[in-house]
C-alpha atoms as a PDB file:
ATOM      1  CA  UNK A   1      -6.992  13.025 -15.385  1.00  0.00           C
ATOM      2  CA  UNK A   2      -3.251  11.793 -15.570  1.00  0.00           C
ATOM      3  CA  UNK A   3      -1.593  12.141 -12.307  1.00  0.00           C
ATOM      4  CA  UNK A   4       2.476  11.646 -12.384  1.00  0.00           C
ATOM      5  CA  UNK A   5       4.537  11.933  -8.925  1.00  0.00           C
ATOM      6  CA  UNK A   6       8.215  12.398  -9.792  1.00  0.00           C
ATOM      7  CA  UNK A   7      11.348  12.822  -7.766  1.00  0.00           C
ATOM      8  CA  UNK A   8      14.761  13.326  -8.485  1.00  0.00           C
ATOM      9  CA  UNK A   9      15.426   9.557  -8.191  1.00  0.00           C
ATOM     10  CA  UNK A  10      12.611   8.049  -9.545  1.00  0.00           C
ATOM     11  CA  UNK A  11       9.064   7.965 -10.541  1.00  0.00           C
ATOM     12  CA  UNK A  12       6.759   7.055  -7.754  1.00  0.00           C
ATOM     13  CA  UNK A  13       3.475   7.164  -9.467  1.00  0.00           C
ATOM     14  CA  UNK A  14       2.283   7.153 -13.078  1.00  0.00           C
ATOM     15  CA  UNK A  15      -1.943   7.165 -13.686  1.00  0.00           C
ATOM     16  CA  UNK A  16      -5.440   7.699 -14.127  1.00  0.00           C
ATOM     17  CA  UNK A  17      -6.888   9.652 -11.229  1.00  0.00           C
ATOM     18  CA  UNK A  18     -10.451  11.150 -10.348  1.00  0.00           C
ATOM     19  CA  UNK A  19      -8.996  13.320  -7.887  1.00  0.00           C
ATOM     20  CA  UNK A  20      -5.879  14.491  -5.932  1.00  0.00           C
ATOM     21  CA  UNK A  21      -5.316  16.572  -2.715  1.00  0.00           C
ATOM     22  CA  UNK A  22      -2.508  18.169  -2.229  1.00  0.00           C
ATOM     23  CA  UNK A  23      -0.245  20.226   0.639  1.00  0.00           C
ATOM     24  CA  UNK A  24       0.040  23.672  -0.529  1.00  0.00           C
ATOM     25  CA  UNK A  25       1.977  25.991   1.000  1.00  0.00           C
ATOM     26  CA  UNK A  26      -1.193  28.454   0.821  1.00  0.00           C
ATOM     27  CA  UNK A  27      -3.241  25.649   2.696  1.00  0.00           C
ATOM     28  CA  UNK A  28      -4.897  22.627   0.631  1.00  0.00           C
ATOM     29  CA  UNK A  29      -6.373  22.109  -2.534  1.00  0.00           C
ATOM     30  CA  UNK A  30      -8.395  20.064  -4.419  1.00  0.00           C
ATOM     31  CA  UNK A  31      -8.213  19.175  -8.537  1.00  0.00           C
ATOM     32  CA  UNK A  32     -10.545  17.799 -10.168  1.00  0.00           C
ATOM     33  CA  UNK A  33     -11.233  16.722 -13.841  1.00  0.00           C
ATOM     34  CA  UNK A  34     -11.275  20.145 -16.010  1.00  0.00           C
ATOM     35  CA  UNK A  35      -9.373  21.943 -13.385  1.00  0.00           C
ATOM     36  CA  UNK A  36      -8.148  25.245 -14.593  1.00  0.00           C
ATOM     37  CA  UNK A  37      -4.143  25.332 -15.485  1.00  0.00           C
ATOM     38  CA  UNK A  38      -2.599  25.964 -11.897  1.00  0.00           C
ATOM     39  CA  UNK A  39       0.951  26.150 -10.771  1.00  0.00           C
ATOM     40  CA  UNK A  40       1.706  25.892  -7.130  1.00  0.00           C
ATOM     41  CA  UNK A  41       4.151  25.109  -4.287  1.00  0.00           C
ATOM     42  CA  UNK A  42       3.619  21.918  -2.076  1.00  0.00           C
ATOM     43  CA  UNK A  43       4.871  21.897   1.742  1.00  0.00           C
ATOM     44  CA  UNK A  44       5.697  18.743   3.558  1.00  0.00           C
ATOM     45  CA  UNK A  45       2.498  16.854   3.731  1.00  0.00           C
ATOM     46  CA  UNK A  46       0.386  14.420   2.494  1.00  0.00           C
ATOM     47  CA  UNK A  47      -1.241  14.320  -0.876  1.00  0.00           C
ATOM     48  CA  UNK A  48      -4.571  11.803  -1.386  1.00  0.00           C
ATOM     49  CA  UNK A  49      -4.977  10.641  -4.811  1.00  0.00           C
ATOM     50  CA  UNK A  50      -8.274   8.948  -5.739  1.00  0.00           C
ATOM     51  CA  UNK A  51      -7.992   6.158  -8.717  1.00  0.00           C
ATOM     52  CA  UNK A  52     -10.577   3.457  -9.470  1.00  0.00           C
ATOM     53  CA  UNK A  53      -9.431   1.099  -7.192  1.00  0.00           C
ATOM     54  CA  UNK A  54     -10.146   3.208  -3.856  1.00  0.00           C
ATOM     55  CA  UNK A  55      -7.420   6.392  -2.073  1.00  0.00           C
ATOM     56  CA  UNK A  56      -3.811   6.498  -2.270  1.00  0.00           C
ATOM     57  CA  UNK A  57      -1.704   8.109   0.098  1.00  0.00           C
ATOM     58  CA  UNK A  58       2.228  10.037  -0.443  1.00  0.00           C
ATOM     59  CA  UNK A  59       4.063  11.687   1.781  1.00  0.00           C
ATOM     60  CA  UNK A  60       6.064  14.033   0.512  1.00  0.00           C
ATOM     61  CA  UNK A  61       8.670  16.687   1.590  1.00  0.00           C
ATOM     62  CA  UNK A  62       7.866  19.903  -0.689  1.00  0.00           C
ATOM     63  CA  UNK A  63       7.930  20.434  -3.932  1.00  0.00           C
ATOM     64  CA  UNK A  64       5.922  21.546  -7.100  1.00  0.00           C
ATOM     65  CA  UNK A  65       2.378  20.726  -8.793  1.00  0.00           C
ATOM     66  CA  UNK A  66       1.398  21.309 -12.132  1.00  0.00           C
ATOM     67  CA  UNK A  67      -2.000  21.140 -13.799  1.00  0.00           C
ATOM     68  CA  UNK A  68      -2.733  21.378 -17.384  1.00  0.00           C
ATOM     69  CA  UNK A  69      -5.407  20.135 -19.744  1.00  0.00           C
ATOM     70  CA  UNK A  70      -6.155  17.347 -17.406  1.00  0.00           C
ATOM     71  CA  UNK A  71      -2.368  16.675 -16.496  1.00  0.00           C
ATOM     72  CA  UNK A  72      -0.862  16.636 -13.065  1.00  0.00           C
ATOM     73  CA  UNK A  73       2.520  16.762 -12.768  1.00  0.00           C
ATOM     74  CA  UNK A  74       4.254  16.334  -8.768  1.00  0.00           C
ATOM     75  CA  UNK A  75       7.814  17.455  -8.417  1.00  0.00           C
ATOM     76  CA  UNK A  76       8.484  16.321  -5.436  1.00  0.00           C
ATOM     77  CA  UNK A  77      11.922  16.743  -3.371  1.00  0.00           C
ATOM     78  CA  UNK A  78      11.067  13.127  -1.798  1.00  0.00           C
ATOM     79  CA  UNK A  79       7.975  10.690  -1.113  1.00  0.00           C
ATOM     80  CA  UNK A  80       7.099   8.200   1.379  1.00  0.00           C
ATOM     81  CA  UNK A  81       3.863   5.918   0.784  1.00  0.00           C
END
């Protein structure tokens, strides 16, 4: 999957991903390769995203996720690492 974390001042992430975790404001969720299209609101939290090399770990203070034919988009309002 193709993971991209955006905010309004820059992108903060831009990659292939086996995974990501994510905040939601409904409680946590997982996607996975071949996820089924989702839209959903993020609260302030922490999303995991896991690549090749090992976990990653953002902060980030809301926002929205996108999945789509193996394409994550992260609109976020701001991220920390």
């Amino acid at each position: 999957m193709y993971l991209e974390i955006i905010t309004p001042d820059k992108s903060v992430f831009e990659g292939e991903v086996s995974s990501a975790q994510f905040p939601g404001t409904q409680g946590s969720f997982e996607v996975l390769n071949n996820h089924a299209p989702l839209i959903s609101t993020l609260e302030n939290g922490q999303v995991r995203v896991t690549t090749a090399t090992g976990n990653q770990y953002f902060n980030v203070n809301g926002g929205v996720v996108e999945v789509l034919k193996n394409r994550i988009i992260l609109l976020a309002e701001a991220v920390t690492e």
